[in-house]
PDB file of N, CA and C in Angstrom:
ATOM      1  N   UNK A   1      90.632  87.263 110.882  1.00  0.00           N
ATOM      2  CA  UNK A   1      91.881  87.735 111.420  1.00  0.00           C
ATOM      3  C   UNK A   1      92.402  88.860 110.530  1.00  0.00           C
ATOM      4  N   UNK A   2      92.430  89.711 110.917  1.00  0.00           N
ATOM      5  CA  UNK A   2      93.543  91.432 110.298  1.00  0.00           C
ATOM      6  C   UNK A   2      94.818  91.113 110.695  1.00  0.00           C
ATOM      7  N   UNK A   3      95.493  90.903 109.878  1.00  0.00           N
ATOM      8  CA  UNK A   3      97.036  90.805 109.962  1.00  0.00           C
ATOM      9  C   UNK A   3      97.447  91.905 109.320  1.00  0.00           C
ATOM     10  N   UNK A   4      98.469  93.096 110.475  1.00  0.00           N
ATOM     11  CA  UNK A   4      99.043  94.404 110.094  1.00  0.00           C
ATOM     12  C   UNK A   4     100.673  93.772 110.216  1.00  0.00           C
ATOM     13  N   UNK A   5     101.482  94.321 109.588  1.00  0.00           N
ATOM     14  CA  UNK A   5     102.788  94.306 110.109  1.00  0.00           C
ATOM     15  C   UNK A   5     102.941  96.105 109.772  1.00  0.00           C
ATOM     16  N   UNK A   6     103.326  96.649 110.653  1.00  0.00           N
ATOM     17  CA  UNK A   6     103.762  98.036 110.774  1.00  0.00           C
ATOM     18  C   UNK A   6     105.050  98.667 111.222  1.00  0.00           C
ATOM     19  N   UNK A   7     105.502  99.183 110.582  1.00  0.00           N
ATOM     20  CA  UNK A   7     106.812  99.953 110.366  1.00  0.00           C
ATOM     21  C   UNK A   7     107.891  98.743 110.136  1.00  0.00           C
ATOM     22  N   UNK A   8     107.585  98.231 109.396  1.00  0.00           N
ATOM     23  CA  UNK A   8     108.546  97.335 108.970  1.00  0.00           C
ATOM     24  C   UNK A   8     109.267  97.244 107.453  1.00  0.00           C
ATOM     25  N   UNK A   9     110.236  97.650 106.959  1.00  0.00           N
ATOM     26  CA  UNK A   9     111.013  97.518 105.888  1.00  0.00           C
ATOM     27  C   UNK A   9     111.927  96.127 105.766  1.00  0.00           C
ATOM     28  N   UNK A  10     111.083  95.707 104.279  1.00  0.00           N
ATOM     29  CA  UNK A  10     112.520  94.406 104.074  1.00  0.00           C
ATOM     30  C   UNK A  10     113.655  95.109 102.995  1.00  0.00           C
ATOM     31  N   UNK A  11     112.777  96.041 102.134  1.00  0.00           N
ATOM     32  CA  UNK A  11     113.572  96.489 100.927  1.00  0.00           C
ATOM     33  C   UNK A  11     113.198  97.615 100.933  1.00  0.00           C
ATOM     34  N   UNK A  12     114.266  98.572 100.762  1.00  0.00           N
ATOM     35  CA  UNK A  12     114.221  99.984  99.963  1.00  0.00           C
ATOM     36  C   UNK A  12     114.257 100.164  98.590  1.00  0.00           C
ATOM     37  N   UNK A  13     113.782 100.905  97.832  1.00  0.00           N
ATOM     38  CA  UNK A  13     113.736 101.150  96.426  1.00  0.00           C
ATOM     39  C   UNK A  13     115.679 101.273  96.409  1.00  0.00           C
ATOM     40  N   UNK A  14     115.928 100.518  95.650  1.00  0.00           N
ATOM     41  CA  UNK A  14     117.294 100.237  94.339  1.00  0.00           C
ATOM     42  C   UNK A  14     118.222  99.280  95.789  1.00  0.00           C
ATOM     43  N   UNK A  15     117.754  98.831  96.819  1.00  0.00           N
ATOM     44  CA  UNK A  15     118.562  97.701  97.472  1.00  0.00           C
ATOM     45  C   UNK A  15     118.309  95.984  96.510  1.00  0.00           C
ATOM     46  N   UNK A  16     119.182  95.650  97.039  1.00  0.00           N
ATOM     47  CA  UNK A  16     119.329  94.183  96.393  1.00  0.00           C
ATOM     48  C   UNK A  16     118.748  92.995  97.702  1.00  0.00           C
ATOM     49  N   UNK A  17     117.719  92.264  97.411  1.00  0.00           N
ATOM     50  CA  UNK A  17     117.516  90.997  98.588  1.00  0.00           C
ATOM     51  C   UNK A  17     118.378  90.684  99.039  1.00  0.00           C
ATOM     52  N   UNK A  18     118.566  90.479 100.551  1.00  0.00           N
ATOM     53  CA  UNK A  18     119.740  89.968 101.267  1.00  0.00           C
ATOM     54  C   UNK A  18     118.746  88.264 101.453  1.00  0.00           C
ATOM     55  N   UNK A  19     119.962  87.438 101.340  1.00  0.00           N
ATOM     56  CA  UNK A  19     118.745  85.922 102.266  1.00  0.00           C
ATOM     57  C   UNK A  19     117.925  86.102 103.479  1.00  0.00           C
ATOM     58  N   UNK A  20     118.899  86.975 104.729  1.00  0.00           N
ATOM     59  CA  UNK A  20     118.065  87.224 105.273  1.00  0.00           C
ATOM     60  C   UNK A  20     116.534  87.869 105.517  1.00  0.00           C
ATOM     61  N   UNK A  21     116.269  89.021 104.505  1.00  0.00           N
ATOM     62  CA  UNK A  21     115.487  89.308 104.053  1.00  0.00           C
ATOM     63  C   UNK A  21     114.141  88.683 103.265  1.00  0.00           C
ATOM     64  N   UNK A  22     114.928  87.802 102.672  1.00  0.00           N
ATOM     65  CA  UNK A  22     113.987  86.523 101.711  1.00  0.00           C
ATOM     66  C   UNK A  22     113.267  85.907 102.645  1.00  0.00           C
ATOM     67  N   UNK A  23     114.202  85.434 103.468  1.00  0.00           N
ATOM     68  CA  UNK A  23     113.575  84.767 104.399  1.00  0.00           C
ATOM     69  C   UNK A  23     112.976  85.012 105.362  1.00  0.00           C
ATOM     70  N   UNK A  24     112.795  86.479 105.822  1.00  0.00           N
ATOM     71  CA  UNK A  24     112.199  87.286 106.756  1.00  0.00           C
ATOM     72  C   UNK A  24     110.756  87.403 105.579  1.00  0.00           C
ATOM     73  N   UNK A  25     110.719  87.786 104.469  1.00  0.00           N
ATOM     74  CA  UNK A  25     109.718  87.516 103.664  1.00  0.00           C
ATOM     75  C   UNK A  25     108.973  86.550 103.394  1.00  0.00           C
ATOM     76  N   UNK A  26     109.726  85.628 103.270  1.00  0.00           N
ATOM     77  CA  UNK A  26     109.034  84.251 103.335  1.00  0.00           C
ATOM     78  C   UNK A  26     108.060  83.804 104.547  1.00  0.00           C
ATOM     79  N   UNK A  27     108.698  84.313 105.505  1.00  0.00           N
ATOM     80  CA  UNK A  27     108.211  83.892 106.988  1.00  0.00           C
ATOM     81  C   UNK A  27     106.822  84.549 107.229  1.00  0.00           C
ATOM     82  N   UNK A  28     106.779  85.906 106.592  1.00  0.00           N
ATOM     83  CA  UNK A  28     106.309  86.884 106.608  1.00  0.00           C
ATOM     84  C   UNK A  28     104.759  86.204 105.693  1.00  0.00           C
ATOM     85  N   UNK A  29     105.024  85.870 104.967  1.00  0.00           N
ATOM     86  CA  UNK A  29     104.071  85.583 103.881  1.00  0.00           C
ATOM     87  C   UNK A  29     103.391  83.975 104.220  1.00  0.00           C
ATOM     88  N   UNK A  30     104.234  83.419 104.541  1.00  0.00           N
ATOM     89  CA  UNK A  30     103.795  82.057 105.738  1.00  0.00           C
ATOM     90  C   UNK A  30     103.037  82.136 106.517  1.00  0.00           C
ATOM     91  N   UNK A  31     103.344  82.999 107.218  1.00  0.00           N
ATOM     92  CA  UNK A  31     102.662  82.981 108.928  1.00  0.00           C
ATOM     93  C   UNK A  31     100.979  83.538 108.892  1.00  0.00           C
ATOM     94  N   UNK A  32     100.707  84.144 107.475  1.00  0.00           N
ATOM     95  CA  UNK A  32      99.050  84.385 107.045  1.00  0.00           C
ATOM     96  C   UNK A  32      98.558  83.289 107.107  1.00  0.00           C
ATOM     97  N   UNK A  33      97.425  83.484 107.421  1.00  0.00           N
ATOM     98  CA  UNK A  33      96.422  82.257 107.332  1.00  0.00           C
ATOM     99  C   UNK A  33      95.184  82.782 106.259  1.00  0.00           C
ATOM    100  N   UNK A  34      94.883  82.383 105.473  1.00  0.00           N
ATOM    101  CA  UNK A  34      94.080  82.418 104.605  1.00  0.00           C
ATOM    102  C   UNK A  34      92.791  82.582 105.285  1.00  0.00           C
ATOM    103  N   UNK A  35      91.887  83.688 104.789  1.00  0.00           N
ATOM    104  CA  UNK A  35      90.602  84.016 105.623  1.00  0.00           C
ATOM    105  C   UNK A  35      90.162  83.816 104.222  1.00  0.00           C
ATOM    106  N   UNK A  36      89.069  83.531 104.297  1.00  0.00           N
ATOM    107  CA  UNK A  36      87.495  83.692 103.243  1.00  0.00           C
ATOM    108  C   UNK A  36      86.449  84.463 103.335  1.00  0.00           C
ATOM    109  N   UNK A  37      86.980  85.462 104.287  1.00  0.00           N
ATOM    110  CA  UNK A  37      86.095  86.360 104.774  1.00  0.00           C
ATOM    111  C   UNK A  37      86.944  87.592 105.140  1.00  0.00           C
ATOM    112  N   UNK A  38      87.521  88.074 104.190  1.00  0.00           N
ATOM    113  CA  UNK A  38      88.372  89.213 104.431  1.00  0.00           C
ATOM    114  C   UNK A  38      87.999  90.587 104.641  1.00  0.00           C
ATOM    115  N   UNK A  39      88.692  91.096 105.455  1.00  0.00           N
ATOM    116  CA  UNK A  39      88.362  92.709 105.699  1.00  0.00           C
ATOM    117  C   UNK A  39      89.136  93.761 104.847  1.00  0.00           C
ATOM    118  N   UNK A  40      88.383  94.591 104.414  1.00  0.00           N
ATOM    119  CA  UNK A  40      89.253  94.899 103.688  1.00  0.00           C
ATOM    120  C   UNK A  40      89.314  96.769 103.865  1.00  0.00           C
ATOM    121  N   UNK A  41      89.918  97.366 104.542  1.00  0.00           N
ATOM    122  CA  UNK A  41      89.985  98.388 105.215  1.00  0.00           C
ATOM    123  C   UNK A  41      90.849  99.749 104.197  1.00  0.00           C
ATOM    124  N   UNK A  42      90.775 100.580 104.350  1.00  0.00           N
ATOM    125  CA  UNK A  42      91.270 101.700 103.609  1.00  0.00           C
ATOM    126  C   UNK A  42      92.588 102.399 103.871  1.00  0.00           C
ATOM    127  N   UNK A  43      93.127 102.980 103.507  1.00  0.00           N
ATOM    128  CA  UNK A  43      94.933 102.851 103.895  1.00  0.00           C
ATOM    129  C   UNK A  43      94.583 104.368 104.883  1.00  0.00           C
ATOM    130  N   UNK A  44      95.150 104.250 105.835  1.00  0.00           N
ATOM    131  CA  UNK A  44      95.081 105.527 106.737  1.00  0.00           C
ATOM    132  C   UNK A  44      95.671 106.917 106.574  1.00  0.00           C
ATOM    133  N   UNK A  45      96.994 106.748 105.187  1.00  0.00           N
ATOM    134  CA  UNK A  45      97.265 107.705 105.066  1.00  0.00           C
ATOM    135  C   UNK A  45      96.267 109.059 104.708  1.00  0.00           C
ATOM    136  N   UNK A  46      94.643 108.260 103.687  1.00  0.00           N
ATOM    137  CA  UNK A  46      94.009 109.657 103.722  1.00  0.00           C
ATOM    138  C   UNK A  46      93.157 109.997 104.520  1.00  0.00           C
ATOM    139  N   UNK A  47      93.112 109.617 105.474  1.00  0.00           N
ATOM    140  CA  UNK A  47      92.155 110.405 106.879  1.00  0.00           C
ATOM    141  C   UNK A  47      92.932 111.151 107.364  1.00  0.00           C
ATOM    142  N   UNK A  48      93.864 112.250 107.060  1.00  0.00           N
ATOM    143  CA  UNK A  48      94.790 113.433 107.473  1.00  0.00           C
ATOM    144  C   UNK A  48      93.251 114.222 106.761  1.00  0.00           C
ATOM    145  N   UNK A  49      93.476 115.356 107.701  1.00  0.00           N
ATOM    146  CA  UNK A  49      92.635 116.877 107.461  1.00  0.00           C
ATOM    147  C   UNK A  49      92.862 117.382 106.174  1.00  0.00           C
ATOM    148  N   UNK A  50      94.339 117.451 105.325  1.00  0.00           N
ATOM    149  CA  UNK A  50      94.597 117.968 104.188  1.00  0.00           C
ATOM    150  C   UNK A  50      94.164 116.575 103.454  1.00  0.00           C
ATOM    151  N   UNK A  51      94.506 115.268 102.995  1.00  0.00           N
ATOM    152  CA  UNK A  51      93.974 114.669 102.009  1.00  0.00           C
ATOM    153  C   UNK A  51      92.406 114.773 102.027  1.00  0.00           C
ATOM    154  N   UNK A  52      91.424 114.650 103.032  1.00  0.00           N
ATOM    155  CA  UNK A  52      90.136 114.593 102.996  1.00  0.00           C
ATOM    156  C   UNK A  52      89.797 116.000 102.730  1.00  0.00           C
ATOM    157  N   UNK A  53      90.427 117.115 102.685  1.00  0.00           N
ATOM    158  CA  UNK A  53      89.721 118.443 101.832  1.00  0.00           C
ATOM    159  C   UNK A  53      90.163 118.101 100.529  1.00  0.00           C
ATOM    160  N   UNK A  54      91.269 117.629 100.849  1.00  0.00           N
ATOM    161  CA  UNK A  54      92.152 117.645  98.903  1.00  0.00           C
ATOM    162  C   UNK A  54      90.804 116.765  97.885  1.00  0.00           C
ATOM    163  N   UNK A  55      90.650 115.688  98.436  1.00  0.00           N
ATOM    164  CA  UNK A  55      89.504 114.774  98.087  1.00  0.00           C
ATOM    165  C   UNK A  55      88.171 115.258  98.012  1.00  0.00           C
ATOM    166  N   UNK A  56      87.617 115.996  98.885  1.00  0.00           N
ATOM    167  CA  UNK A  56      86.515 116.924  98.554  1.00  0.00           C
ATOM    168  C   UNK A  56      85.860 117.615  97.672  1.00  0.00           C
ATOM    169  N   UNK A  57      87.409 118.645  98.143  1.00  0.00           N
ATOM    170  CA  UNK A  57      87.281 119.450  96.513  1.00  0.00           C
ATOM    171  C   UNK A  57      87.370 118.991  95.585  1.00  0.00           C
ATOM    172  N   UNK A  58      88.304 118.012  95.196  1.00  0.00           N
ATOM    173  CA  UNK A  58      88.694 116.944  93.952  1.00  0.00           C
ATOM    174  C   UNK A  58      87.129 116.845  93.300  1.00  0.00           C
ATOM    175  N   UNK A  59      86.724 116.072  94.567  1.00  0.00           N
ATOM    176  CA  UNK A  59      85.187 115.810  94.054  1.00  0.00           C
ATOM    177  C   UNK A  59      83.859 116.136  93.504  1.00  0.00           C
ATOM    178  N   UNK A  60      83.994 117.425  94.605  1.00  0.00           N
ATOM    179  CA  UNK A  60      83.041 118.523  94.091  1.00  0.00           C
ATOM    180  C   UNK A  60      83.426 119.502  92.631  1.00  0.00           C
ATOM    181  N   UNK A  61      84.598 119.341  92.595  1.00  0.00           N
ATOM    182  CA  UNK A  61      84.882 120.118  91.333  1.00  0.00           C
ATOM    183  C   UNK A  61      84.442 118.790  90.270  1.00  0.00           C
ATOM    184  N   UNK A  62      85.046 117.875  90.320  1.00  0.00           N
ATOM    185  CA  UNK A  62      84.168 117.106  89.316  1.00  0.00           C
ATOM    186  C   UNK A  62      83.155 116.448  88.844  1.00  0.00           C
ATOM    187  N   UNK A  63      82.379 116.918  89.733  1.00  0.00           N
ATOM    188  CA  UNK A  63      80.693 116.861  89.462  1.00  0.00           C
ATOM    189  C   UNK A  63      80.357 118.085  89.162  1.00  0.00           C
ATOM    190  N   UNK A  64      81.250 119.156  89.773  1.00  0.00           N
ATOM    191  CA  UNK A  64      80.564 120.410  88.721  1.00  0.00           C
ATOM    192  C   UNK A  64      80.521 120.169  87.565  1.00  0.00           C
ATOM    193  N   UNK A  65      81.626 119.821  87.419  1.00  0.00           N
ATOM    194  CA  UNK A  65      82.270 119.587  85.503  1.00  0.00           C
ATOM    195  C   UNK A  65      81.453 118.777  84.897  1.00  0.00           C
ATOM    196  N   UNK A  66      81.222 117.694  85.488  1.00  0.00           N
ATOM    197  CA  UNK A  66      79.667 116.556  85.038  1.00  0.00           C
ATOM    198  C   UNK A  66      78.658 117.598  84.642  1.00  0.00           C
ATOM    199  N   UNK A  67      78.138 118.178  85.892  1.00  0.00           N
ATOM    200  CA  UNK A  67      77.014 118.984  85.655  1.00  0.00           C
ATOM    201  C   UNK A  67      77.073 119.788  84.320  1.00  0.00           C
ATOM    202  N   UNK A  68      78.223 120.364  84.326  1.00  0.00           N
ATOM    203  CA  UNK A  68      78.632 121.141  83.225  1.00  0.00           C
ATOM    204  C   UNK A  68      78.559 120.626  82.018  1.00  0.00           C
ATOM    205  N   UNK A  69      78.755 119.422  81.684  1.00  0.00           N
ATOM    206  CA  UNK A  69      79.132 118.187  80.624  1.00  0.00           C
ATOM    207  C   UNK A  69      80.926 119.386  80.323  1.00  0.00           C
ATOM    208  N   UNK A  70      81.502 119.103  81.177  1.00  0.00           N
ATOM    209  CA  UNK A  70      82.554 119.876  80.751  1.00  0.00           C
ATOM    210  C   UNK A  70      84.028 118.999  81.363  1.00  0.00           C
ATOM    211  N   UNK A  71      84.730 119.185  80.897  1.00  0.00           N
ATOM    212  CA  UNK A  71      86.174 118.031  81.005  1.00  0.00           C
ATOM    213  C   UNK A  71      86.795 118.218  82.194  1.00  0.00           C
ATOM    214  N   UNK A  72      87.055 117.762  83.529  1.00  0.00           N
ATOM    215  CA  UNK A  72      87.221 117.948  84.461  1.00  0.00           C
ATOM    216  C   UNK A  72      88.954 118.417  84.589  1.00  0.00           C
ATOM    217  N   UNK A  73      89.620 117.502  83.496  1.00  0.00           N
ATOM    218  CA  UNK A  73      91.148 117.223  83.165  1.00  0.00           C
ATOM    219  C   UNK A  73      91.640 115.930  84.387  1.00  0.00           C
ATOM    220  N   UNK A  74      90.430 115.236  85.219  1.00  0.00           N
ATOM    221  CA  UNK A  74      91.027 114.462  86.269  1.00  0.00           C
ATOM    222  C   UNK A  74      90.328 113.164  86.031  1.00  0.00           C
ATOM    223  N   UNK A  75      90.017 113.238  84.489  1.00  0.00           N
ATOM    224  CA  UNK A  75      89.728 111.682  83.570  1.00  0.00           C
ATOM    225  C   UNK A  75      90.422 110.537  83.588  1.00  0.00           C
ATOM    226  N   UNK A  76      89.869 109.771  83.964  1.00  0.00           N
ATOM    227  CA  UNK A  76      91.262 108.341  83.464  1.00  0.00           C
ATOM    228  C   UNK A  76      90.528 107.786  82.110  1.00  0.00           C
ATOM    229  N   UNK A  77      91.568 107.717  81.699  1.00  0.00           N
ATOM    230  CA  UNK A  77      91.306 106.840  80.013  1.00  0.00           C
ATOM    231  C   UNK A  77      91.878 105.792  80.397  1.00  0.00           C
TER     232      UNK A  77
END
C-alpha cells in the first residue's frame, strides 16, 4: 500500500500545535498500516526540466573534476 496525503498542511514553520491539529496528526499517523515491503519512490519535485539539467550538469562537472583528481567544491565532508 502507497499512502500519499497531498496538499495538506498541519503546521507552518513558527505556528504553535493546535489539539486539533495533534489530533488530525495523530489520526494521520494511525491510519498507516505498516508494510514490510515498502516502496520507496523519489520526491517529484526533481523531475521539472530545470532540476534534471541542474543535476546533470552538477554531475558531469563532477566527474570531470574526478577525472581531473581536482576539487569539485560540491564535496560533502
Amino acid at each position: 500500500m502507497l499512502k500519499v496525503i497531498e496538499h495538506e498542511t498541519l503546521l507552518s514553520s513558527g505556528q504553535i500545535a493546535s489539539e486539533s491539529s495533534y489530533n488530525t496528526f495523530k489520526f494521520l499517523c494511525n491510519s498507516v498500516q505498516p508494510d514490510f515491503h515498502p516502496l520507496t519512490t523519489s520526491h517529484q519535485g526533481f523531475l521539472t526540466q530545470t532540476a534534471l539539467k541542474n543535476i546533470s550538469e552538477t554531475t558531469m562537472y563532477n566527474l570531470d573534476c574526478f577525472e581531473k583528481a581536482t576539487k569539485s567544491g560540491n564535496e560533502i565532508t
